[in-house]
C-alpha atoms as a PDB file:
ATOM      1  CA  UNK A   1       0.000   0.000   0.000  1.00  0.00           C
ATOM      2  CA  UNK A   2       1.619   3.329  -0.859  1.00  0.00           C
ATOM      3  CA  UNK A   3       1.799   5.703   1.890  1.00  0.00           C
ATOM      4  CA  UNK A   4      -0.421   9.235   1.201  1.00  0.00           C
ATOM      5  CA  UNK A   5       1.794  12.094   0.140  1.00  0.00           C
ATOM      6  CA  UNK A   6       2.744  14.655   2.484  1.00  0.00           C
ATOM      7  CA  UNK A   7       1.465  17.447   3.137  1.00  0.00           C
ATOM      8  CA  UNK A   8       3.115  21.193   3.253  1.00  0.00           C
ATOM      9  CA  UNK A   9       2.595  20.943   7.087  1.00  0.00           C
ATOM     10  CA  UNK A  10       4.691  17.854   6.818  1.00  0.00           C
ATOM     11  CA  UNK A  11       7.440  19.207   4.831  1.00  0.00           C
ATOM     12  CA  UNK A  12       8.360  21.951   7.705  1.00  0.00           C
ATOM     13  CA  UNK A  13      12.127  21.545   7.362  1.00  0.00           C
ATOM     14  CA  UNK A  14      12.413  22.187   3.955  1.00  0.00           C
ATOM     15  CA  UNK A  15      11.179  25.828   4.251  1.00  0.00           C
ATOM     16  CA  UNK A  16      13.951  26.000   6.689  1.00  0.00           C
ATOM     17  CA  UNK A  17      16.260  27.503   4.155  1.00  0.00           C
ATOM     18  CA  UNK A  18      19.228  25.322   5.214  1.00  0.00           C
ATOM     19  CA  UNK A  19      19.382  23.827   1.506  1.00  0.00           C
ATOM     20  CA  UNK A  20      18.219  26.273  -1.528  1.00  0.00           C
ATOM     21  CA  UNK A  21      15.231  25.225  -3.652  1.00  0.00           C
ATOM     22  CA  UNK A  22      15.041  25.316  -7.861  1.00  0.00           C
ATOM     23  CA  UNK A  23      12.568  26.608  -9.227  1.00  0.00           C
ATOM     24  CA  UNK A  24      11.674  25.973 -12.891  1.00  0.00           C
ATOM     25  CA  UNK A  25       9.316  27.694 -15.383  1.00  0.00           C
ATOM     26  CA  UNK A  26       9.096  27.708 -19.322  1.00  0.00           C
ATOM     27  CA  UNK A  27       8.405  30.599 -21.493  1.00  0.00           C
ATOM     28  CA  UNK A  28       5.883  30.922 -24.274  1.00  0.00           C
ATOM     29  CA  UNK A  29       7.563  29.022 -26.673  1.00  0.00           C
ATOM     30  CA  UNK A  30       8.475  26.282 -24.717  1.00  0.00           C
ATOM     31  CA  UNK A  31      11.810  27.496 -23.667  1.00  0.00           C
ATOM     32  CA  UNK A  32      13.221  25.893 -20.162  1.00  0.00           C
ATOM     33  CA  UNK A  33      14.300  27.951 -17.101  1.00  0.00           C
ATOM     34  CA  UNK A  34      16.035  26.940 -13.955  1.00  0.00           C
ATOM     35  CA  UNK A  35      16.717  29.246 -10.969  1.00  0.00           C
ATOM     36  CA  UNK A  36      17.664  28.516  -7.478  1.00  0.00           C
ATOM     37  CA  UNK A  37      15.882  29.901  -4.959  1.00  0.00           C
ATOM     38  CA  UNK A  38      17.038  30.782  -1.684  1.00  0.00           C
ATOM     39  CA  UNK A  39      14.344  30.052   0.448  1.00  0.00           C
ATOM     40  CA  UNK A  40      10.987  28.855   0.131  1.00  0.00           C
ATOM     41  CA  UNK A  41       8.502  30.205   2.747  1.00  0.00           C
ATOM     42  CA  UNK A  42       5.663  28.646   4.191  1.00  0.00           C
ATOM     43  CA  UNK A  43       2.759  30.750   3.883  1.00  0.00           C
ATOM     44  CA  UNK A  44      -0.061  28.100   5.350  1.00  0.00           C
ATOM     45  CA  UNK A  45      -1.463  24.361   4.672  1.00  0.00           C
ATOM     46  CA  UNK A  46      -1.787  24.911   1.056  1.00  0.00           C
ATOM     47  CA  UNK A  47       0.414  27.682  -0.124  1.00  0.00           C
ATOM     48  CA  UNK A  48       4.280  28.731  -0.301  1.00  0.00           C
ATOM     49  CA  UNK A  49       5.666  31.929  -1.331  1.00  0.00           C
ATOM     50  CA  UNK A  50       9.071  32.874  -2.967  1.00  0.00           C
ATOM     51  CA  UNK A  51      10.341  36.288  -2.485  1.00  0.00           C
ATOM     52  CA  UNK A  52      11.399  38.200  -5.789  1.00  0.00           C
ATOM     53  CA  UNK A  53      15.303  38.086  -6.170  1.00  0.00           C
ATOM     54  CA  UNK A  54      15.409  39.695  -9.718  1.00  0.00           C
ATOM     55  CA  UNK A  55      15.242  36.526 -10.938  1.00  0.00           C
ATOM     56  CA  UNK A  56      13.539  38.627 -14.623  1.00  0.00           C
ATOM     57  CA  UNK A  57      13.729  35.384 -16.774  1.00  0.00           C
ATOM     58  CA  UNK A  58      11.760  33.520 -13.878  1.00  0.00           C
ATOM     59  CA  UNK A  59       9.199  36.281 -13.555  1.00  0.00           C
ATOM     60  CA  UNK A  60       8.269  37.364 -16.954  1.00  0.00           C
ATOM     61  CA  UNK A  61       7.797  33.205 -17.940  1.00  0.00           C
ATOM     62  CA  UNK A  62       5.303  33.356 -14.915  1.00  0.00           C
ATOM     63  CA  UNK A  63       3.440  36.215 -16.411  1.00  0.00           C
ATOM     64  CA  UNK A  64       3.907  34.679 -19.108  1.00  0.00           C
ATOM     65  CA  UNK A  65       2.959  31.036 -18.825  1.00  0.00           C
ATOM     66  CA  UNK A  66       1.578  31.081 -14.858  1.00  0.00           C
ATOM     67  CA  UNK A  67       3.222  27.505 -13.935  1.00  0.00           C
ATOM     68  CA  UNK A  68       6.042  26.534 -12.108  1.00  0.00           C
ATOM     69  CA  UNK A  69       7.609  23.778 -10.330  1.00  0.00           C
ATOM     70  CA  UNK A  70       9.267  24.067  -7.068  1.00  0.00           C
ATOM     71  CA  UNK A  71      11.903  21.177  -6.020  1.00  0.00           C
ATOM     72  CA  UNK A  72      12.327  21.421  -2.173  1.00  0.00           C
ATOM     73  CA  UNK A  73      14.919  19.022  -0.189  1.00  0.00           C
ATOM     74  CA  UNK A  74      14.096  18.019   3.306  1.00  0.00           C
ATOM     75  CA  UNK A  75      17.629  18.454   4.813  1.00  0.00           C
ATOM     76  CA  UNK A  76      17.282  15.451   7.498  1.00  0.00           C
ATOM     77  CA  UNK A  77      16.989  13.003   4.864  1.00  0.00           C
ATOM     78  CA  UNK A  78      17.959  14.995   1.974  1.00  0.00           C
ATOM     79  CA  UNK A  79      14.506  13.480   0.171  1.00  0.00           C
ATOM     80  CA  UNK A  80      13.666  15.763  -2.592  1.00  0.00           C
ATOM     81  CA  UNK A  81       9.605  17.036  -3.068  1.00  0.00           C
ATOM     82  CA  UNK A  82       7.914  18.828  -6.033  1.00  0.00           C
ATOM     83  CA  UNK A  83       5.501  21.700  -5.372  1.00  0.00           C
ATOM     84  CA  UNK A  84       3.335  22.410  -8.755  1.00  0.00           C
END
């Protein structure tokens, strides 16, 4: 039986900002970007925020194309979860 997936509550330590996060988005036509981020912050049981570091690329591909992926690391057990 798998286990359920965690939950943001759960994932506590990586919002910690002991190990940076990546973000990644895509632009209109398809083009990739990758940006570390230095610390995603827990915001409550069902959102995160990421503070603006003039990351331009990142934030015009939001505007853009509004999705993103978020790779967090729980540094304990250096397990790696993806925020959508």
């Amino acid at each position: 039986m798998d286990a359920a997936a965690p939950t943001l509550d759960d994932l506590w330590p990586c919002f910690q900002g002991i190990i940076p996060a990546t973000i990644a988005t895509c632009a209109r036509d398809g083009t990739p970007n990758i940006s570390y981020v230095s610390q995603v912050h827990y915001v409550d049981s069902s959102h995160v925020a990421i503070s603006f570091q003039f990351f331009n690329k990142t934030h015009k591909n939001i505007a853009e194309h509004p999705f993103a992926c978020v790779m967090v690391l729980d540094p304990r057990v250096l397990q790696a979860y993806r925020l959508y």
